[in-house]
Protein backbone atom coordinates (compact mmCIF):
# COMPACT_ATOMS: atom_id res chain seq x y z
CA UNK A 1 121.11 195.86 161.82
CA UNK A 2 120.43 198.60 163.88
CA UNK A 3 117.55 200.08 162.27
CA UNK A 4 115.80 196.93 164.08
CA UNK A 5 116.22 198.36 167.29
CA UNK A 6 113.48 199.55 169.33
CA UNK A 7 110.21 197.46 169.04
CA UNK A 8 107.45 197.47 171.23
CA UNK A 9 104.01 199.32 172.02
CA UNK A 10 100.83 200.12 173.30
CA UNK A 11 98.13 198.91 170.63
CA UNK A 12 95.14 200.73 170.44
CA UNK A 13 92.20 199.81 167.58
CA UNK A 14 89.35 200.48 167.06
CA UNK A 15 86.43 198.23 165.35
CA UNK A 16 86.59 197.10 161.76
CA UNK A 17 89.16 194.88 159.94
CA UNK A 18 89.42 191.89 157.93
CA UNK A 19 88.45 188.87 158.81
CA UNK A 20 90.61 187.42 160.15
CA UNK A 21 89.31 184.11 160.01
CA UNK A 22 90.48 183.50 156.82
CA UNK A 23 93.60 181.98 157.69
CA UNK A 24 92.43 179.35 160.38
CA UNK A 25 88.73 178.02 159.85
CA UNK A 26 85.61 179.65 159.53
CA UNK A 27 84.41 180.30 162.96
CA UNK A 28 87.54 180.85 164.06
CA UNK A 29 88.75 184.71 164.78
CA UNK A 30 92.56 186.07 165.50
CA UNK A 31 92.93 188.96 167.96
CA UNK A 32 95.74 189.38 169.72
CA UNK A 33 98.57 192.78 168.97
CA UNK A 34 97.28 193.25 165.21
CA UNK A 35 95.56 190.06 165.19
CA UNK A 36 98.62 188.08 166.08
CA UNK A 37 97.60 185.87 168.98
CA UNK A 38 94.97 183.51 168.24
CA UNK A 39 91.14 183.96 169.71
CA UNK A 40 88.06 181.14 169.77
CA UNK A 41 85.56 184.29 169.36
CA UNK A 42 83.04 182.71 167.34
CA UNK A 43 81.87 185.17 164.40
CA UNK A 44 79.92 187.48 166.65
CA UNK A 45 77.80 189.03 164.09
CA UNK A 46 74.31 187.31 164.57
CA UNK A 47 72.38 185.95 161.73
CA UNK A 48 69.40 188.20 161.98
CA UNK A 49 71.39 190.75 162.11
CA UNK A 50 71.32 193.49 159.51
CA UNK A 51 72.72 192.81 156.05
CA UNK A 52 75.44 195.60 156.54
CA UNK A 53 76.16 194.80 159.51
CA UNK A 54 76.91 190.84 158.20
CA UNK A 55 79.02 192.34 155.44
CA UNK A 56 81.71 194.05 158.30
CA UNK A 57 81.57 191.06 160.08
CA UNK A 58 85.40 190.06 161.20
CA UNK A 59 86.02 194.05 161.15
CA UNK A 60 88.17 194.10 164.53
CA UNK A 61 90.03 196.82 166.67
CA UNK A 62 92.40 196.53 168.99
CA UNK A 63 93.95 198.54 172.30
CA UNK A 64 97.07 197.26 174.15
CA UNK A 65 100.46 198.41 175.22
CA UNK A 66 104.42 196.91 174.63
CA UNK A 67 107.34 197.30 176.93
CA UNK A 68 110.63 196.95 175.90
CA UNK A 69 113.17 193.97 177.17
CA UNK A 70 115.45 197.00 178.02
CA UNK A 71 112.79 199.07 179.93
CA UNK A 72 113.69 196.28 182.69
CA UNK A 73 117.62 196.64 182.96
CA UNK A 74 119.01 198.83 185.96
CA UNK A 75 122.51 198.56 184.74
CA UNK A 76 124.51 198.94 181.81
CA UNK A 77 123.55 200.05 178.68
CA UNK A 78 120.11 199.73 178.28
CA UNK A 79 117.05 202.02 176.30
CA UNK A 80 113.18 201.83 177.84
CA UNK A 81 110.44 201.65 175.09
CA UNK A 82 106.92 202.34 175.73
CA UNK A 83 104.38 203.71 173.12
CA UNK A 84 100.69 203.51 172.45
CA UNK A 85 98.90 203.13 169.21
CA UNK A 86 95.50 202.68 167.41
CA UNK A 87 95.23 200.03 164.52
CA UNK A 88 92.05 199.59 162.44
CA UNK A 89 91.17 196.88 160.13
CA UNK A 90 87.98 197.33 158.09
CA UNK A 91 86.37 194.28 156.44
CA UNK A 92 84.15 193.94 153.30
CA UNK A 93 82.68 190.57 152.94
CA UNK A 94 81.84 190.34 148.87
CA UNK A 95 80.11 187.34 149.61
CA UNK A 96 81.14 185.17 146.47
CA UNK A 97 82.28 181.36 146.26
CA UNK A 98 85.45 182.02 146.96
CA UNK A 99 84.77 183.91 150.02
CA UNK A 100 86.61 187.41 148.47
CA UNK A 101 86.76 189.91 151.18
CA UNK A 102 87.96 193.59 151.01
CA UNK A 103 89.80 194.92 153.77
CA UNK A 104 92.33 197.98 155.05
CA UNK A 105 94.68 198.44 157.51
CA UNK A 106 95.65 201.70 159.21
CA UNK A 107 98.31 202.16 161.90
CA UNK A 108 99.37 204.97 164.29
CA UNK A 109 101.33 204.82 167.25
CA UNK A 110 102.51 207.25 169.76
CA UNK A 111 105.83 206.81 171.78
CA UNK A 112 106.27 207.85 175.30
CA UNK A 113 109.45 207.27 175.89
CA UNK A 114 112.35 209.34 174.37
CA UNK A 115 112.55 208.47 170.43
CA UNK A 116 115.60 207.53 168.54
CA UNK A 117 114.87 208.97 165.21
CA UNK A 118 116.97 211.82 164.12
CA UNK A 119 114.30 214.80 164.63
CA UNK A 120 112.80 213.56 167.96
CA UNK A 121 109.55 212.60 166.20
CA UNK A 122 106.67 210.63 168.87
CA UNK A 123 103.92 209.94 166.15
CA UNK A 124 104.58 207.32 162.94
CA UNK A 125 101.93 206.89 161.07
CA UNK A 126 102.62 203.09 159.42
CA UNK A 127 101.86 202.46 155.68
CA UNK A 128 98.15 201.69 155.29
CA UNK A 129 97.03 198.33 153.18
CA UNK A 130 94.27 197.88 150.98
CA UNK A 131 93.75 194.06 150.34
CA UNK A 132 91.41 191.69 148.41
CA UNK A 133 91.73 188.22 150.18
CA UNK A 134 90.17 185.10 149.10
CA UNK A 135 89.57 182.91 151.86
CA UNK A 136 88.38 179.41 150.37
CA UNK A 137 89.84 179.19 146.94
CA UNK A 138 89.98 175.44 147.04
CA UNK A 139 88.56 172.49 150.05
CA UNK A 140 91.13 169.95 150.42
CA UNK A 141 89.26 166.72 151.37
CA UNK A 142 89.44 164.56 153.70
CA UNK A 143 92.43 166.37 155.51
CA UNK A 144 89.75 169.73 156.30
CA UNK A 145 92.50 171.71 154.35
CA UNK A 146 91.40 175.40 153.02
CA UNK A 147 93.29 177.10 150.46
CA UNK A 148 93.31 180.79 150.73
CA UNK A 149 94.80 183.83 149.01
CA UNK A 150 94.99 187.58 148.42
CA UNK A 151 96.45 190.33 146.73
CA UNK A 152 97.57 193.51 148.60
CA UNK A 153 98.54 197.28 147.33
CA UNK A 154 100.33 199.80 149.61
CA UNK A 155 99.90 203.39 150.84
CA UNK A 156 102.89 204.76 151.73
CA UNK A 157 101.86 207.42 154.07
CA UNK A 158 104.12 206.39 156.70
CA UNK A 159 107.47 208.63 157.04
CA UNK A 160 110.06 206.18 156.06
CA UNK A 161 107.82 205.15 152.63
CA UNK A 162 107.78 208.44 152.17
CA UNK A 163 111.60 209.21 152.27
CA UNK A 164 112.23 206.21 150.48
CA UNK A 165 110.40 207.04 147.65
CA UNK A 166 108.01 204.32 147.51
CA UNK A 167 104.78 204.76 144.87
CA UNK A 168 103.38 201.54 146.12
CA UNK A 169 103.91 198.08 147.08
CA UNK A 170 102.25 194.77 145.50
CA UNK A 171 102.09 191.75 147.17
CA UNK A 172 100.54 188.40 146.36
CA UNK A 173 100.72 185.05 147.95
CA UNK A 174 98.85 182.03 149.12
CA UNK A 175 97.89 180.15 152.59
CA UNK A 176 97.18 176.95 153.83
CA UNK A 177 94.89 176.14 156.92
CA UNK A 178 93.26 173.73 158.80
CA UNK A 179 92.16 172.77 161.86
CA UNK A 180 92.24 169.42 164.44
CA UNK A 181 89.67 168.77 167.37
CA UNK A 182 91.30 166.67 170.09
CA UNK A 183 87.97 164.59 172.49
CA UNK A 184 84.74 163.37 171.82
CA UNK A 185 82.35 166.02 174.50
CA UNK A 186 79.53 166.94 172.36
CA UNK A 187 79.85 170.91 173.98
CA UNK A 188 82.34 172.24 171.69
CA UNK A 189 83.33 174.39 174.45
CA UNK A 190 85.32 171.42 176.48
CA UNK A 191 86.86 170.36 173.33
CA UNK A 192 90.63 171.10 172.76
CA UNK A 193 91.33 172.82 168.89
CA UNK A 194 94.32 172.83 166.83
CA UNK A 195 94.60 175.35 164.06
CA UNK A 196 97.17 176.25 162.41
CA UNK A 197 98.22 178.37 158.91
CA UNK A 198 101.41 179.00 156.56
CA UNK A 199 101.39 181.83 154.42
CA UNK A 200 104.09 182.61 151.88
CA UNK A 201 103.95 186.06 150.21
CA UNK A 202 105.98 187.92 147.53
CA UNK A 203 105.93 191.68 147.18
CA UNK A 204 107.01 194.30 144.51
CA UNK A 205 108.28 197.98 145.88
CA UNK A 206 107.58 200.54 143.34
CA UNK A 207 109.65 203.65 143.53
CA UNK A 208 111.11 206.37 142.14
CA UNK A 209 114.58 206.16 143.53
CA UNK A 210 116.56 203.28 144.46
CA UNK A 211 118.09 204.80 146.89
CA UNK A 212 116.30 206.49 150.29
CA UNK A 213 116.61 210.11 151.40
CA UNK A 214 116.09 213.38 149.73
CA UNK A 215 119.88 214.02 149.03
CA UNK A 216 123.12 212.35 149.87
CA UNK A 217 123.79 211.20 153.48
CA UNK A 218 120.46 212.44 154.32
CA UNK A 219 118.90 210.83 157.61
CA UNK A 220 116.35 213.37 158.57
CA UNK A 221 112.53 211.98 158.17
CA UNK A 222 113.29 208.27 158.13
CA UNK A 223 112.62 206.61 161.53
CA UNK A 224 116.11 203.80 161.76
CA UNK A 225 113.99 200.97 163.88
CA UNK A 226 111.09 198.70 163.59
CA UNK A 227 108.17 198.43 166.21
CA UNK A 228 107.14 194.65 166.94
CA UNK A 229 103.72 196.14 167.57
CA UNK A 230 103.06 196.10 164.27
CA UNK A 231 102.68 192.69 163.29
CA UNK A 232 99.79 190.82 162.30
CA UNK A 233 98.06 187.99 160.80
CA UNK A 234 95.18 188.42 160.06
CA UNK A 235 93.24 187.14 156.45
CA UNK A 236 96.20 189.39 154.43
CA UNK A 237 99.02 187.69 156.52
CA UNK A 238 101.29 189.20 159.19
CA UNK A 239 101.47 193.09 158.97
CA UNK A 240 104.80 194.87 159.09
CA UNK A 241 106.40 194.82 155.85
CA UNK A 242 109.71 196.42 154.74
CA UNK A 243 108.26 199.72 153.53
CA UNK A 244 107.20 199.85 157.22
CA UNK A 245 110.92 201.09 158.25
CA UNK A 246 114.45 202.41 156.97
CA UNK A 247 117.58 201.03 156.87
CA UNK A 248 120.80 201.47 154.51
CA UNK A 249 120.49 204.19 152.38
CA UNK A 250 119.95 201.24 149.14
CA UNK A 251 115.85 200.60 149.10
CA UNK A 252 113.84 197.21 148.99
CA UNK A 253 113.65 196.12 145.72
CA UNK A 254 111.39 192.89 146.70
CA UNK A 255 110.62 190.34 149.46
CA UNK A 256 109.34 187.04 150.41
CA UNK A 257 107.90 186.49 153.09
CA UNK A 258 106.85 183.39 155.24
CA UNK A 259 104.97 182.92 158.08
CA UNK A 260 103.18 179.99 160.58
CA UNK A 261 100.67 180.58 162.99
CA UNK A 262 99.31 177.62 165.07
CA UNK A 263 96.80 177.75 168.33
CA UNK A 264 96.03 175.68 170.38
CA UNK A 265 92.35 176.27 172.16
CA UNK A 266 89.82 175.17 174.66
CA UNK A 267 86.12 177.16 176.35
CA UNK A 268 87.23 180.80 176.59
CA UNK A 269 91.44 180.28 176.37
CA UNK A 270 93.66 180.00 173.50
CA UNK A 271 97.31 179.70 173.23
CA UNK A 272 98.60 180.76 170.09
CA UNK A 273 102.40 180.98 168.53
CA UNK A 274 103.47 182.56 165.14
CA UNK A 275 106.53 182.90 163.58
CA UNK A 276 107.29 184.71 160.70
CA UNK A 277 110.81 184.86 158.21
CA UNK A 278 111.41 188.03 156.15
CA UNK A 279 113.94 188.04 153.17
CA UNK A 280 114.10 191.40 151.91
CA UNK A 281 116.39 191.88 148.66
CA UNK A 282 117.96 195.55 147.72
CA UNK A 283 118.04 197.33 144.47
CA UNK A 284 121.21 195.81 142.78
CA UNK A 285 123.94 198.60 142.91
CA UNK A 286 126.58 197.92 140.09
CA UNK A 287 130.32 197.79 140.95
CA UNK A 288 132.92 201.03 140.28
CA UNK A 289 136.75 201.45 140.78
CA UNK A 290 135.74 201.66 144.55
CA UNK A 291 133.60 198.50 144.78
CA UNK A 292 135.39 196.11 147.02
CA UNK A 293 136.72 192.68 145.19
CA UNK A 294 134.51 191.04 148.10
CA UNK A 295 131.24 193.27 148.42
CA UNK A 296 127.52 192.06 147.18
CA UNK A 297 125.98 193.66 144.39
CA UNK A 298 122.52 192.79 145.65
CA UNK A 299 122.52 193.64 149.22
CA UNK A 300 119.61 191.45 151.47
CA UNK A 301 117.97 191.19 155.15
CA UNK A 302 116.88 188.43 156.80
CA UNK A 303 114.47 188.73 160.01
CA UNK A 304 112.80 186.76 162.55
CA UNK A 305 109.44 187.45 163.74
CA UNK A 306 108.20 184.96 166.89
CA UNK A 307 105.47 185.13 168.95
CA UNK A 308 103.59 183.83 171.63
CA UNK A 309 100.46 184.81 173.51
CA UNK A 310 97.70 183.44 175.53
CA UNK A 311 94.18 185.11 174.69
CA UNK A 312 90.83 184.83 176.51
CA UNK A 313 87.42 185.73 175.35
CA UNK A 314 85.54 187.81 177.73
CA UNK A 315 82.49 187.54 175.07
CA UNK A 316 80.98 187.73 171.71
CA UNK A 317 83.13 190.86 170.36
CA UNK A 318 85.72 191.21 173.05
CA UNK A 319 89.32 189.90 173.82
CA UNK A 320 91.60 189.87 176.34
CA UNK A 321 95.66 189.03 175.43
CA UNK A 322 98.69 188.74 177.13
CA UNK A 323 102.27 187.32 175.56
CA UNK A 324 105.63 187.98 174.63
CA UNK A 325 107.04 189.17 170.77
CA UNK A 326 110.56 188.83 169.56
CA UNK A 327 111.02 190.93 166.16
CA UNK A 328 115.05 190.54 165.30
CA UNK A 329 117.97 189.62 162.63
CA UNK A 330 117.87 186.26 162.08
CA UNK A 331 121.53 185.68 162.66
CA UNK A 332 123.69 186.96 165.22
CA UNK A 333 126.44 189.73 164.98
CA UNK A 334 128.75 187.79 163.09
CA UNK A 335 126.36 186.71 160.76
CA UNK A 336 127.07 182.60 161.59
CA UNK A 337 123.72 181.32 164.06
CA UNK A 338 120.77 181.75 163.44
CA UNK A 339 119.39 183.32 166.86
CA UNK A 340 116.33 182.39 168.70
CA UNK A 341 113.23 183.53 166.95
CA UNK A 342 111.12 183.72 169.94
CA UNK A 343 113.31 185.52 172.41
CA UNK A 344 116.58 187.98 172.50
CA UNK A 345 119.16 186.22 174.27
CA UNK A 346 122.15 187.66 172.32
CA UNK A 347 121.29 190.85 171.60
CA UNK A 348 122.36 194.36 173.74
CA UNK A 349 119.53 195.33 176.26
CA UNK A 350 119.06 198.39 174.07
CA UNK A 351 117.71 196.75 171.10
CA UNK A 352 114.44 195.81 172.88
CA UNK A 353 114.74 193.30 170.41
CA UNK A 354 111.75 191.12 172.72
CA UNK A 355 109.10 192.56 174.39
CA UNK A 356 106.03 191.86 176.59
CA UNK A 357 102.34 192.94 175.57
CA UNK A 358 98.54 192.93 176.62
CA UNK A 359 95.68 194.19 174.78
CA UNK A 360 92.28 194.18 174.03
CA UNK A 361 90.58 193.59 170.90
CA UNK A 362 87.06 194.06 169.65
CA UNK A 363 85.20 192.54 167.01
CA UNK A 364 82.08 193.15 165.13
């Protein structure tokens, strides 16, 4: 499981992104480290405002930084992470029934600290997204239910899609929100709100090869860890996907992938929590004469994904968030407990399995 080792970052974006209220309720917004922590921004875009301007509305941006759990250790074995990056999500509002929105992502981060890929590299560039969401496909009545959905296609411009011969990736998948308001104060503002989402995605990797590299044993151009900066849930559901990093030298044939993201919010403050399960299955590899009697044909890896963060809105298009992000295996080194999806307790300080974040994040 190593190539889950260092995650964390700096997050940087810029305006323009999908709106991301598609998985909690209307007026609702995410921002947060690629839209993970929850915001109340109301949709900032005003209604006299011009009609392109109310077409990008929910386009967002976003500027923070990560620090690795083992930036903090003094002794022992430990490996400080600290990068910087600059993720943009342009939105599209098509403006049908269904609320159909086109939207992108694009992803760049640059480490500070010394990298542990192969050739020393300090700039990824992560895979970029092109997505069609629908964000009211059905009202559910009297429980204020909305039944979203979306359908997502890959660029794999990012080094390890690259070296692992990916064409593209399709994903599909529905959500479920909703939302509770807790008092009976006629300001919205000093009412407490609930909202919450679960999203459950399948995607198909198209490749060439089924197995990574250019040759045999080759490891040069394929970064072996994950950044936790990269996830998100916005309207096309959390962000990192498997294409997103290397591994083994057997690709991702396919995944599923679930997610909930609840928040809990009142005036300007919002507490939000997500957690998010990843069950990526390889390319079956038939057995030969040196197959072991007890080895998998289909090998598979199974993450965990928690996070927490508290955001506050400084105003209309601007957020301010602060929390903590645990991107790991979901079981521990023997492969018997599940670990703690919210925080590394078993894992060596080098992993930087958890890390701490703030960012901003802008709006339109």
């Amino acid at each position: 499981m190593q190539h889950f080792g260092r995650h964390t970052r700096l997050i940087l974006i810029s305006l323009i992104s999908a709106s991301t209220a598609a998985l909690m309720a209307d007026h609702t917004a995410l921002a947060g480290p690629s839209d993970t922590v929850t915001s109340v921004t109301a949709s900032p875009t005003k209604p006299n405002a011009s009609p392109w301007m109310q077409k990008l509305s929910g386009s967002s941006a976003e500027l923070g930084t990560y620090v690795g759990s083992g930036t903090f250790y003094t002794s022992g074995y430990s490996d400080p992470y600290w990068s910087t990056s600059l993720y943009l999500r342009p939105n599209y509002d098509l403006g049908t029934r269904f609320k159909l929105s086109l939207s992108a992502r694009f992803y760049f981060e640059e480490e500070f600290t010394k990298p542990d890929n192969p050739v020393g590299r300090h700039f990824y560039p992560y895979d970029g997204w092109l997505s069609l969401a629908a964000k009211k496909l059905a009202q559910i009545q009297p429980a204020k239910l909305t039944l979203g959905g979306l359908v997502r296609f890959t660029l794999p411009i990012s080094y390890e899609s690259r070296y692992a011969h990916l064409v593209t990736a399709v994903t599909v998948g529905p959500s479920l929100s909703g939302e509770i308001d807790f008092g009976k104060n006629p300001e919205p503002a000093r009412r407490f709100r609930f909202t919450f989402t679960g999203i459950a995605q399948f995607t198909k990797y198209l490749r060439t090869s089924d197995f990574r590299g250019i040759g045999s044993g080759d490891t040069t151009g394929c970064r072996n860890v994950v950044n936790a900066g990269a996830v998100g849930s916005g309207s096309d559901g959390p962000t990192v996907a498997a294409s997103d990093h290397c591994g083994g030298p057997v690709n991702a044939s396919f995944g599923v992938r679930s997610a909930v993201i609840a928040a809990l919010s009142r005036g300007k403050w919002s507490l939000g929590v997500t957690l998010l399960v990843d069950n990526t299955f390889l390319y079956d590899v038939p057995p030969d004469q040196f197959t072991s009697p007890f080895a998998i044909n289909r090998g598979r890896e199974d993450t965990t994904w928690g996070i927490v963060g508290l955001t506050y809105d400084i105003n209309d298009h601007f957020a301010g968030n602060i929390g903590v992000s645990s991107l790991q295996p979901a079981l521990d080194s023997e492969s018997r407990n599940l670990r703690f999806p919210f925080f590394d307790f078993s894992g060596p300080n080098a992993n930087n399995f958890t890390q701490a974040f703030v960012s901003l994040t802008g709006t339109l």
